[in-house]
C-alpha atoms as a PDB file:
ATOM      1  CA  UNK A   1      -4.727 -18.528 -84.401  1.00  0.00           C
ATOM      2  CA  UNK A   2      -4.333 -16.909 -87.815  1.00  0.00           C
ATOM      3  CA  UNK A   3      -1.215 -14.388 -88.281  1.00  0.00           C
ATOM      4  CA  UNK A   4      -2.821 -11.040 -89.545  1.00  0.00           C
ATOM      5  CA  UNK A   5      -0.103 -10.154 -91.821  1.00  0.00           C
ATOM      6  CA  UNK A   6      -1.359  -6.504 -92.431  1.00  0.00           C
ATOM      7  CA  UNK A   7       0.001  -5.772 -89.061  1.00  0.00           C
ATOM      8  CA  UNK A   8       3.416  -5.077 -86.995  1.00  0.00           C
ATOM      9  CA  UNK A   9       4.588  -6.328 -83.567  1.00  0.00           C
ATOM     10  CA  UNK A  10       3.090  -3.962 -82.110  1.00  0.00           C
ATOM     11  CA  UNK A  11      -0.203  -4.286 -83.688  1.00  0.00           C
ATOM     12  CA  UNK A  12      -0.088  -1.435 -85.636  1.00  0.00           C
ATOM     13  CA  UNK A  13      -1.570  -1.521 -89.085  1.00  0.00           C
ATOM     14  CA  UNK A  14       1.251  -1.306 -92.034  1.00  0.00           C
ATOM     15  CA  UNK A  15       0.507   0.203 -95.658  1.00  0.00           C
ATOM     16  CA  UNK A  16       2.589  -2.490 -98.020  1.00  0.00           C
ATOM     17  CA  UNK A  17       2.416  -1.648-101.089  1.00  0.00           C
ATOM     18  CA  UNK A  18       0.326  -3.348-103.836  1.00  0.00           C
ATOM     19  CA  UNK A  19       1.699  -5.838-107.052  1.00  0.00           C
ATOM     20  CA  UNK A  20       0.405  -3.955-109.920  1.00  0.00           C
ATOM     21  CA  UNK A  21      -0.429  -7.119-112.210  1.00  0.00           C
ATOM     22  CA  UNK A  22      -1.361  -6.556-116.411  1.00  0.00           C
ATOM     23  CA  UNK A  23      -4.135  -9.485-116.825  1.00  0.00           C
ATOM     24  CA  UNK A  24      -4.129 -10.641-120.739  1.00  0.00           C
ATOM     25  CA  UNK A  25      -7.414 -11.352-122.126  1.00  0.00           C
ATOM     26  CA  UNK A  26      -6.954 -15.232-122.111  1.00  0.00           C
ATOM     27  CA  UNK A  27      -5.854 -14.778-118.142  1.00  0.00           C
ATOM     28  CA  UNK A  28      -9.615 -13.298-117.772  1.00  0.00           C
ATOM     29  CA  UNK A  29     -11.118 -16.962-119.292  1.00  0.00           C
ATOM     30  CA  UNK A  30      -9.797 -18.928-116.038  1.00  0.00           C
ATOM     31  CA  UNK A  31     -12.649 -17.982-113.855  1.00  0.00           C
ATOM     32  CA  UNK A  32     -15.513 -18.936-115.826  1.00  0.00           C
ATOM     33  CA  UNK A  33     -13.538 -22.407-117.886  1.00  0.00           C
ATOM     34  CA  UNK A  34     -12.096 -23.617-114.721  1.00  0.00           C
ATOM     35  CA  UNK A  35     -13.115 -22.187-111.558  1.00  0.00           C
ATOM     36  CA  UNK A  36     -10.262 -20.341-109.942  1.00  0.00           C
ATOM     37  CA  UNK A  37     -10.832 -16.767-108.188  1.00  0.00           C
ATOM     38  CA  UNK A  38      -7.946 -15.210-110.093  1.00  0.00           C
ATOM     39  CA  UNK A  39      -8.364 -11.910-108.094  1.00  0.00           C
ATOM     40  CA  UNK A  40      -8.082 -14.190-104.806  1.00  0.00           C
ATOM     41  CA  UNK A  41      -5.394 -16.627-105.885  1.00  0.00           C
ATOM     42  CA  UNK A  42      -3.186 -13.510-106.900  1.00  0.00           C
ATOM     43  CA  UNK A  43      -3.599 -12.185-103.189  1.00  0.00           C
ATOM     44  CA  UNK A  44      -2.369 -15.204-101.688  1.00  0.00           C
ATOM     45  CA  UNK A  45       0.445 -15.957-104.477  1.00  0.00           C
ATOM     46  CA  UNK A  46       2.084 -12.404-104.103  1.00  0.00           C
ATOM     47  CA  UNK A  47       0.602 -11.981-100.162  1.00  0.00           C
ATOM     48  CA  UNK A  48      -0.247  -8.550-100.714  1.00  0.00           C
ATOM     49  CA  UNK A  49      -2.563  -5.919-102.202  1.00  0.00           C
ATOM     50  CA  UNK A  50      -2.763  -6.844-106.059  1.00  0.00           C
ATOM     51  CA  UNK A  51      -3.996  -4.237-108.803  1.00  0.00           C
ATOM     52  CA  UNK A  52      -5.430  -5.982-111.519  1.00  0.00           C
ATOM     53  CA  UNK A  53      -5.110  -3.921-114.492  1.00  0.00           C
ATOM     54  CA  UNK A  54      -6.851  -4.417-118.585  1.00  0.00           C
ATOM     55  CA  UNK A  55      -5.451  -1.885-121.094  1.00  0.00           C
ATOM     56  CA  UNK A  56      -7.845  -0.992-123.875  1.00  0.00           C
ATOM     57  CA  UNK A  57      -6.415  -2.587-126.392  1.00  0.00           C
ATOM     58  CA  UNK A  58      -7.218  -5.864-124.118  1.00  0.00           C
ATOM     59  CA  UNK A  59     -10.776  -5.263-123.725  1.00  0.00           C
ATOM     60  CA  UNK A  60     -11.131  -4.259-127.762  1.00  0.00           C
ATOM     61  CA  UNK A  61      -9.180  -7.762-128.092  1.00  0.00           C
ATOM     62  CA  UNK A  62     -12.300  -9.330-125.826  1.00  0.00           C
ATOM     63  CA  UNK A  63     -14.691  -7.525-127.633  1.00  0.00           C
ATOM     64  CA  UNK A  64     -13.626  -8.507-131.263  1.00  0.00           C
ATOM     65  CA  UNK A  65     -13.535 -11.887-130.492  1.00  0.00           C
ATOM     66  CA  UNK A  66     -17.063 -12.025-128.729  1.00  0.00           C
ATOM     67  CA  UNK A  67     -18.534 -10.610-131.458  1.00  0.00           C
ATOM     68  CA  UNK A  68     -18.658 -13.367-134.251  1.00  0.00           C
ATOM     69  CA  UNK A  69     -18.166 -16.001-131.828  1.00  0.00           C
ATOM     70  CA  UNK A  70     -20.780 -19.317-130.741  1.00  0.00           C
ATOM     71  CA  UNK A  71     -22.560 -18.682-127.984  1.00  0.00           C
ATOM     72  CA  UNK A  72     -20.511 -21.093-125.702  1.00  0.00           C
ATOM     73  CA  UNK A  73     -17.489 -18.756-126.468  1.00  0.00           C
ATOM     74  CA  UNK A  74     -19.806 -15.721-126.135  1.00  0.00           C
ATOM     75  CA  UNK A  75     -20.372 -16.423-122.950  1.00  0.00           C
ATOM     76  CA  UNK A  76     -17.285 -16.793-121.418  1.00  0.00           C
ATOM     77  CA  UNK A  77     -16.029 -13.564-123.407  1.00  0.00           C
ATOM     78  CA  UNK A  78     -19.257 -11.773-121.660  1.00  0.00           C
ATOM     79  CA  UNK A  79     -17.857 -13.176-118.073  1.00  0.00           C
ATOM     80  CA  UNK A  80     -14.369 -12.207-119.145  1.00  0.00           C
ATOM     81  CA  UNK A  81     -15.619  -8.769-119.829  1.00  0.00           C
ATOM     82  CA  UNK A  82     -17.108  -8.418-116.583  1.00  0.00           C
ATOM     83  CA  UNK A  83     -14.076  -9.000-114.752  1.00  0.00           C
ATOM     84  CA  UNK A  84     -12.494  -6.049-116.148  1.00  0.00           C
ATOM     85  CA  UNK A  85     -15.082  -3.926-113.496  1.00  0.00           C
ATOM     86  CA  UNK A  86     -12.965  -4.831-110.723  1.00  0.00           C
ATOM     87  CA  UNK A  87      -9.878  -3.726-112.771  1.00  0.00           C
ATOM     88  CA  UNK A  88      -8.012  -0.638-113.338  1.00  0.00           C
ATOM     89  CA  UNK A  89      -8.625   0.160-117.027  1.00  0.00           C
ATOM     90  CA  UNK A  90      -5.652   1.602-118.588  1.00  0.00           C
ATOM     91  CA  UNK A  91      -6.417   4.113-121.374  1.00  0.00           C
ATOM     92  CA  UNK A  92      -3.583   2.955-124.088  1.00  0.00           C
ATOM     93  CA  UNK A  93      -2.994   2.709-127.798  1.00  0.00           C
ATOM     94  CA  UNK A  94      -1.584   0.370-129.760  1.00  0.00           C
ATOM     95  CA  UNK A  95       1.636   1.501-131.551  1.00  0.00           C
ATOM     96  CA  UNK A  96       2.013   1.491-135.565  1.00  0.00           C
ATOM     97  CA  UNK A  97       2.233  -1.972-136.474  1.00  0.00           C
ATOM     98  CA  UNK A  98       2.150  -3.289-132.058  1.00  0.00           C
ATOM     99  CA  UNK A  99      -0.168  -6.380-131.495  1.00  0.00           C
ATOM    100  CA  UNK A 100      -1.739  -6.407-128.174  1.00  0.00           C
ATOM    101  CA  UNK A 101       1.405  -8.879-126.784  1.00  0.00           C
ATOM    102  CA  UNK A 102       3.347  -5.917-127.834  1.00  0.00           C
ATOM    103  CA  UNK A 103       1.942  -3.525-126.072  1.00  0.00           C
ATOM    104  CA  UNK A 104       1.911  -5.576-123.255  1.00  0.00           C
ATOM    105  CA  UNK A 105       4.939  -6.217-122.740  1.00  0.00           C
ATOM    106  CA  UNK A 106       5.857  -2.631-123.371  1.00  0.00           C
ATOM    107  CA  UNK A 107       4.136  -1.381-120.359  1.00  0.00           C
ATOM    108  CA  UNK A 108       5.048  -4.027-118.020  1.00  0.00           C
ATOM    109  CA  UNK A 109       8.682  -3.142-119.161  1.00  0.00           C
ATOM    110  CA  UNK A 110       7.974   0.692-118.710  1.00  0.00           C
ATOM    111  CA  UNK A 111       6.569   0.430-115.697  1.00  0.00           C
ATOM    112  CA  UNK A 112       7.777  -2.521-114.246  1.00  0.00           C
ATOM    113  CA  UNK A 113       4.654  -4.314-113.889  1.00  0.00           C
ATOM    114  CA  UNK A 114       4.165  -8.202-113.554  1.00  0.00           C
ATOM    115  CA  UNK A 115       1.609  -9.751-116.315  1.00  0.00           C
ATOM    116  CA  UNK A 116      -0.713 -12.724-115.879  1.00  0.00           C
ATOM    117  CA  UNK A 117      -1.766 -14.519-118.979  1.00  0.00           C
ATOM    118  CA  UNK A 118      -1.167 -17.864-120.289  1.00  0.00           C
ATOM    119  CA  UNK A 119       0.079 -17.352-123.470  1.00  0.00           C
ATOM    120  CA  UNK A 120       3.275 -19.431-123.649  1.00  0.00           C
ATOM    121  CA  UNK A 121       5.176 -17.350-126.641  1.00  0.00           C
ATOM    122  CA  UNK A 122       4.155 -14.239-124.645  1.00  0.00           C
ATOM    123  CA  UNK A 123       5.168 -15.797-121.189  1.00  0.00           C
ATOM    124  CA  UNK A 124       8.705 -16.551-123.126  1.00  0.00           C
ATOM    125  CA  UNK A 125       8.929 -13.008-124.446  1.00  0.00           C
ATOM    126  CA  UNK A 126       8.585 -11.410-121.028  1.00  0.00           C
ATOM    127  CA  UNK A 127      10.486 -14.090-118.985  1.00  0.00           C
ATOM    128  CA  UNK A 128      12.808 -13.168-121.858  1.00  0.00           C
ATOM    129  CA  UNK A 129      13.556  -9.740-120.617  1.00  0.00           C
ATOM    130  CA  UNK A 130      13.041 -10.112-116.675  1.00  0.00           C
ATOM    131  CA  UNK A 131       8.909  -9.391-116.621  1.00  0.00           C
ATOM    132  CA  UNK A 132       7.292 -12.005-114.094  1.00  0.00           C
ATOM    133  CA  UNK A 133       4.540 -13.882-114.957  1.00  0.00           C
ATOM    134  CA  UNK A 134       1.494 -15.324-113.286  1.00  0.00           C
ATOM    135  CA  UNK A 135       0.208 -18.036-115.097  1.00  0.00           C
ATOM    136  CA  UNK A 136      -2.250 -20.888-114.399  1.00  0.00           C
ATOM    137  CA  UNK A 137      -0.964 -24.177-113.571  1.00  0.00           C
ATOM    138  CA  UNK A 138      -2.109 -27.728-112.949  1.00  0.00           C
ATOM    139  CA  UNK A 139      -5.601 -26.143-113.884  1.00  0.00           C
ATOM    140  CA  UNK A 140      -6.539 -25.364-110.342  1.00  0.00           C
ATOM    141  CA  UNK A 141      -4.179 -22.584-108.814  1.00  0.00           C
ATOM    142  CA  UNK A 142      -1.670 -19.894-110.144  1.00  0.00           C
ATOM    143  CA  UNK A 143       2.067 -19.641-109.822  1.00  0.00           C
ATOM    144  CA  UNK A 144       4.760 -17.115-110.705  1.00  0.00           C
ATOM    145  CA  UNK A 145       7.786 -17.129-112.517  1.00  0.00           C
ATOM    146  CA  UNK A 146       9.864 -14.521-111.328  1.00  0.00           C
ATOM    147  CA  UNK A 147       9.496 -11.817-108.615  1.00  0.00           C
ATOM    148  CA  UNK A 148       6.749  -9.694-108.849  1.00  0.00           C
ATOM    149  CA  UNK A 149       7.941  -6.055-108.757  1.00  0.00           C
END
């Protein structure tokens, strides 16, 4: 029988609370180029509630690249775009002279968020400073390096 972890001894339900998780645009391409449920995958790698988050500047960083792109690439920046409706959207700016990386790993260090992306210069930035990362591995599930906050 199956342990139903949302629930004490006494079978009452618990409120845990939930891993608040940045997703960087290339993170979004993993659904669609290899077939993992990143939404699902982070639920069973942090076993809790997970809010996926997108800043702006992460959906304009989609967008931009979309728009000259093949149509192979299209595609799969159209999918990534649609997994930003199950996200929180985060209304921020860039900063004079921030790059998307910048900003976030400026908001995962202001408000102690964990990021998923696969970047590996931005995975060694925030490892860098204490951020955990989710990243893909082996192409077929995620792991974390770190503890997620």
């Amino acid at each position: 029988m199956a342990t139903d972890r949302s629930r004490d001894p006494e079978g009452l339900t618990r409120t845990e609370p939930s891993a608040a998780v940045i997703l960087d645009s290339n993170f979004l391409f993993i659904p669609h180029r290899f077939r993992v449920d990143i939404f699902e995958e982070l639920r069973r790698l942090l076993d809790r509630n997970v809010r996926c988050i997108v800043t702006t500047p992460i959906i304009d960083e989609l967008k931009l690249l979309g728009s000259d792109a093949k149509p192979s690439l299209r595609r799969e920046v159209d999918f990534a775009l649609g997994l930003t409706d199950s996200c929180e959207v985060m209304d921020e700016s860039l900063g004079p002279g921030e790059t998307v990386d910048d900003s976030i790993l400026r908001i995962a260090l202001e408000r102690r968020f964990t990021v998923a992306t696969n970047d590996a210069e931005l995975r060694k930035r925030l490892r860098k400073v204490g951020i955990p990362v989710v990243f893909l591995r082996q192409k077929n599930h995620l792991e974390i390096d770190g503890i997620a906050y």
